[in-house]
Protein backbone atom coordinates (compact mmCIF):
# COMPACT_ATOMS: atom_id res chain seq x y z
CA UNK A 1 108.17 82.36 79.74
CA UNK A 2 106.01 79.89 79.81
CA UNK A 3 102.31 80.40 80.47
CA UNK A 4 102.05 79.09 84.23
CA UNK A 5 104.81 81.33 85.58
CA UNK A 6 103.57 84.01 83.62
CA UNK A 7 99.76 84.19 85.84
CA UNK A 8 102.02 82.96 88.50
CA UNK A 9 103.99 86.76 87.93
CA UNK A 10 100.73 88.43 87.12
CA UNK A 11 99.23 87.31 90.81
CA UNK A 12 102.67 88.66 92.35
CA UNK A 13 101.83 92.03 90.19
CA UNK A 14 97.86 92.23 91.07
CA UNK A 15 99.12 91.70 94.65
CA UNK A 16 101.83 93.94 95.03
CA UNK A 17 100.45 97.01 93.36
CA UNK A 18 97.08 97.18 94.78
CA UNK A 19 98.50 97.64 98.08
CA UNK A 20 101.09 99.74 96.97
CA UNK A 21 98.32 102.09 95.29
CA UNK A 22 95.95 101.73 98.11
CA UNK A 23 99.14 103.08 100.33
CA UNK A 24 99.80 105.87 97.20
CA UNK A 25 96.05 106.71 96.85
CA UNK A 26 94.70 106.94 100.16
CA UNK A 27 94.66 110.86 100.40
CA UNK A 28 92.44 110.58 97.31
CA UNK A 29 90.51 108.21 98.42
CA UNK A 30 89.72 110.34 101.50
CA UNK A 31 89.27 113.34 99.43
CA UNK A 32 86.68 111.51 97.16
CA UNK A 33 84.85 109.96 100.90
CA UNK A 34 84.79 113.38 102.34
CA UNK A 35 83.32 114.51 98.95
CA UNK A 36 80.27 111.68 98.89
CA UNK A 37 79.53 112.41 102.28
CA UNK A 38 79.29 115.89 102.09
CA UNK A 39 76.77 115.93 98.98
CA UNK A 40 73.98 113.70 100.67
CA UNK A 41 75.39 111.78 103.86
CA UNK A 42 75.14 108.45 102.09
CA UNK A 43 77.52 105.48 102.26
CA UNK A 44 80.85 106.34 100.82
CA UNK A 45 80.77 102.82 99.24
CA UNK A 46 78.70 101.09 97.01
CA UNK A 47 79.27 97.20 97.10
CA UNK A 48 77.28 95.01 95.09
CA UNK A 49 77.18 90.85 94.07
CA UNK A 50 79.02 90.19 90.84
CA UNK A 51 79.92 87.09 89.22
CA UNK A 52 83.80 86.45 89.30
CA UNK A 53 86.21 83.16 88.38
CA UNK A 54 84.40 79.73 87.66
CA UNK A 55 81.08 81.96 88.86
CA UNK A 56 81.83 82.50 92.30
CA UNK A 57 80.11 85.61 93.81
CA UNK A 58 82.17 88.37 95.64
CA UNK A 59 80.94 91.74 96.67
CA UNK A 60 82.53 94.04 94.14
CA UNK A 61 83.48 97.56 95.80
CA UNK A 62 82.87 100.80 94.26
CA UNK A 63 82.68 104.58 95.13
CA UNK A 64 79.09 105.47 95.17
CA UNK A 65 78.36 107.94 92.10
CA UNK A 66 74.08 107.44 92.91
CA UNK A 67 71.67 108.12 95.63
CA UNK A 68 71.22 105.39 98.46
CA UNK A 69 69.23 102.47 96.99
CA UNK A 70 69.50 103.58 93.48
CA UNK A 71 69.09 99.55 92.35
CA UNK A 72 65.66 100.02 93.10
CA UNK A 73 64.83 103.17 91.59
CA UNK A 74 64.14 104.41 88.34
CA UNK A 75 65.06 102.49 85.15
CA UNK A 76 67.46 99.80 88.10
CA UNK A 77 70.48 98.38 86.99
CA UNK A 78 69.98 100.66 83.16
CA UNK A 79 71.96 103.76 83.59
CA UNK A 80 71.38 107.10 81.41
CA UNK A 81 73.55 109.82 80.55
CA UNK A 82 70.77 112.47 82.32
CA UNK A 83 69.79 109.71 85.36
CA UNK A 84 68.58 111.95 88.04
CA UNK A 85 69.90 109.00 90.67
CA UNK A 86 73.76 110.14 89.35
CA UNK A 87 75.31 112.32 92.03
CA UNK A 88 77.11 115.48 91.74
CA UNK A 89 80.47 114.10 92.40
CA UNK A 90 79.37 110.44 90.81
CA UNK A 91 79.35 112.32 87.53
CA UNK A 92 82.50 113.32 87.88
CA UNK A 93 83.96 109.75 89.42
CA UNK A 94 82.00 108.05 86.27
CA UNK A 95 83.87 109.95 83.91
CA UNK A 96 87.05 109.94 85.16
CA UNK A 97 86.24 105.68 86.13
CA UNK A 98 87.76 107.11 89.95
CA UNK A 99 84.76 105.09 91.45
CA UNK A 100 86.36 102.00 90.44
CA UNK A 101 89.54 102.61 92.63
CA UNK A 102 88.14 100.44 95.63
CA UNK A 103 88.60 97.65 93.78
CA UNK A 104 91.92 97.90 94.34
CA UNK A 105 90.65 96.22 97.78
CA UNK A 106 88.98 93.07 95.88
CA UNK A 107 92.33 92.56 93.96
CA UNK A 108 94.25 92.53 97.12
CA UNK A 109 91.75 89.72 98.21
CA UNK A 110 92.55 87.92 95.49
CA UNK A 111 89.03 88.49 94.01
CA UNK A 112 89.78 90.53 91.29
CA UNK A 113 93.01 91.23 88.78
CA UNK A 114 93.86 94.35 87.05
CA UNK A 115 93.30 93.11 83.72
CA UNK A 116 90.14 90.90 83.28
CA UNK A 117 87.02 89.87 81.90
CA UNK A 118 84.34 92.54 83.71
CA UNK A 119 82.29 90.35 86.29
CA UNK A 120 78.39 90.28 85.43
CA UNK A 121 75.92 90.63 88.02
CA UNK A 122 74.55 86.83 88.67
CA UNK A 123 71.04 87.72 87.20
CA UNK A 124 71.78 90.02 84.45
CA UNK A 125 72.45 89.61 81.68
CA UNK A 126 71.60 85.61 82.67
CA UNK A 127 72.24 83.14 86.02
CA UNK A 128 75.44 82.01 85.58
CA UNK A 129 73.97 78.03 84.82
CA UNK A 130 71.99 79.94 82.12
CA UNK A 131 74.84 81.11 79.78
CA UNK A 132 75.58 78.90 76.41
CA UNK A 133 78.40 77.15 76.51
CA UNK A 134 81.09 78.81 74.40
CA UNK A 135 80.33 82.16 76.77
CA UNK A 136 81.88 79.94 79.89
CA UNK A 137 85.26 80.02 79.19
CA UNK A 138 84.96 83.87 80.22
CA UNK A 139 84.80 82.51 83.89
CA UNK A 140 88.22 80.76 83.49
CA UNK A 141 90.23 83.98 84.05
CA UNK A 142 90.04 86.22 87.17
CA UNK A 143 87.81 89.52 86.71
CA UNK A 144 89.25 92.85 85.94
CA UNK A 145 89.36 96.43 86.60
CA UNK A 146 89.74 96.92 82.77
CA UNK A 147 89.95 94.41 79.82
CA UNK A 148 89.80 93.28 76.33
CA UNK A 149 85.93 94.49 76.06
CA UNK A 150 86.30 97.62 77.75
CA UNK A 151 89.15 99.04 75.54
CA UNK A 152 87.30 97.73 72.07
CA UNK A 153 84.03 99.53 72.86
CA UNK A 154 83.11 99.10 76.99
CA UNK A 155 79.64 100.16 77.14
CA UNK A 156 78.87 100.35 73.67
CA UNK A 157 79.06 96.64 72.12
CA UNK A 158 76.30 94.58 73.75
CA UNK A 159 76.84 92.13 76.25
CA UNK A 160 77.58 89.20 73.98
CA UNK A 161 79.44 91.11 72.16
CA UNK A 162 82.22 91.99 74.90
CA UNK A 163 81.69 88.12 75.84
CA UNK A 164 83.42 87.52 72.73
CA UNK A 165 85.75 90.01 73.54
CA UNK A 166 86.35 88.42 76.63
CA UNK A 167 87.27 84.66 74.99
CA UNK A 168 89.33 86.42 72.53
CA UNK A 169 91.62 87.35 76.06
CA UNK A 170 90.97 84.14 77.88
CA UNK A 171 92.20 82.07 75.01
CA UNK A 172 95.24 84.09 73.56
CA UNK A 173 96.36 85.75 77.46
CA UNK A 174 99.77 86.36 77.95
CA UNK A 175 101.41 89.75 80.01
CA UNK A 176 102.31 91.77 76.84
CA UNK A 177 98.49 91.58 76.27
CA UNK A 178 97.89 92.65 79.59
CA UNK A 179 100.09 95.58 79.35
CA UNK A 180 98.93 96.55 75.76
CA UNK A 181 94.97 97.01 77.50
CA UNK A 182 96.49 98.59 80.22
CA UNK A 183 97.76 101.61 77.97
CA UNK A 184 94.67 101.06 75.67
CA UNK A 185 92.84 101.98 79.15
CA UNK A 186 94.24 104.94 79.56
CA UNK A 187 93.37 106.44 76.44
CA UNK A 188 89.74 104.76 76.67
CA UNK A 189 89.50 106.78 79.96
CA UNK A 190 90.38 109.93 79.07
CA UNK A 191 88.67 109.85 75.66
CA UNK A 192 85.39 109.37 77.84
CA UNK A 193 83.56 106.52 75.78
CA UNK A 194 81.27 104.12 76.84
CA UNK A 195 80.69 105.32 80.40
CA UNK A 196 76.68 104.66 80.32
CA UNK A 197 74.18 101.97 79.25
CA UNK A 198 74.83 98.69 81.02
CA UNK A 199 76.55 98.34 84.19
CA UNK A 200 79.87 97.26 84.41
């Protein structure tokens, strides 16, 4: 198959399961509202500018695991382990990477894909006109739930690291590496690593 009907199938795919697991998921997803609400009366959702394909900015959509505002408290975009801006229930939807479900809604917009380089914020860790030029190709491919980076270390490789990471998938892509990360994911997730540092 050659490579142009191959993203060509993997659009189909992004498209066709996100709203089938937004339609599967939805009495979880009001489960884990009712939840957020209940602990402080904050917004159920936390959205926030990221950096997707040829660095275009969309409003990526989580489920908020801090307080209200937490940007602009503490140590800011640097999370901790023991941050005191973590929620009761955020702990829980960090470690078990449920607050990333609403992004099932940004891959349905055509925003996002399943399997992807993980969109930067545009200032950190540079403006997107800022990066060197071998870190670019990164923005060729749409943005992903999960990718390359996040099942070789997520958190714990440093930024430029995981940009490598993320060329590695950009240049050699194909659907049976999509599917490998997929099931790399779901050991990465329940092993627990590389929840904290920077955010992703």
């Amino acid at each position: 198959m050659g490579k142009a009907l191959q993203k060509f199938v993997k659009m189909l795919i992004d498209r066709l399961f996100a709203g089938l697991f937004l339609v599967l998921f939805s009495p979880l997803f009001l489960g884990i509202a009712i939840g957020i609400k209940r602990e402080d009366r904050g917004p159920v959702f936390f959205r926030q500018d990221r950096l997707g394909k040829n660095g275009r900015v969309f409003k990526i959509i989580k489920f908020r695991s801090m307080v209200p505002d937490a940007i602009h408290k503490g140590s800011g975009l640097h999370i901790q382990p023991n941050d005191d801006r973590i929620t009761r229930i955020g702990r829980m939807l960090r470690k078990t990477s449920l607050d990333e479900l609403p992004q099932l809604i940004n891959i349905l917009k055509g925003e996002m894909s399943f399997i992807g380089p993980r969109p930067p914020v545009p200032t950190y860790p540079k403006r997107y006109e800022e990066y060197e030029e071998w870190v670019l190709p990164r923005f060729e491919a749409l943005p992903g739930m999960t990718g390359l980076a996040q099942v070789s270390g997520r958190n714990d490789i440093d930024w430029y690291e995981r940009f490598r990471y993320d060329i590695e998938y950009v240049r050699d892509w194909s659907l049976l590496k999509d599917i490998r990360i997929l099931f790399l994911t779901f050991k990465t997730v329940i092993k627990g690593k590389g929840i904290y540092k920077a955010p992703s």
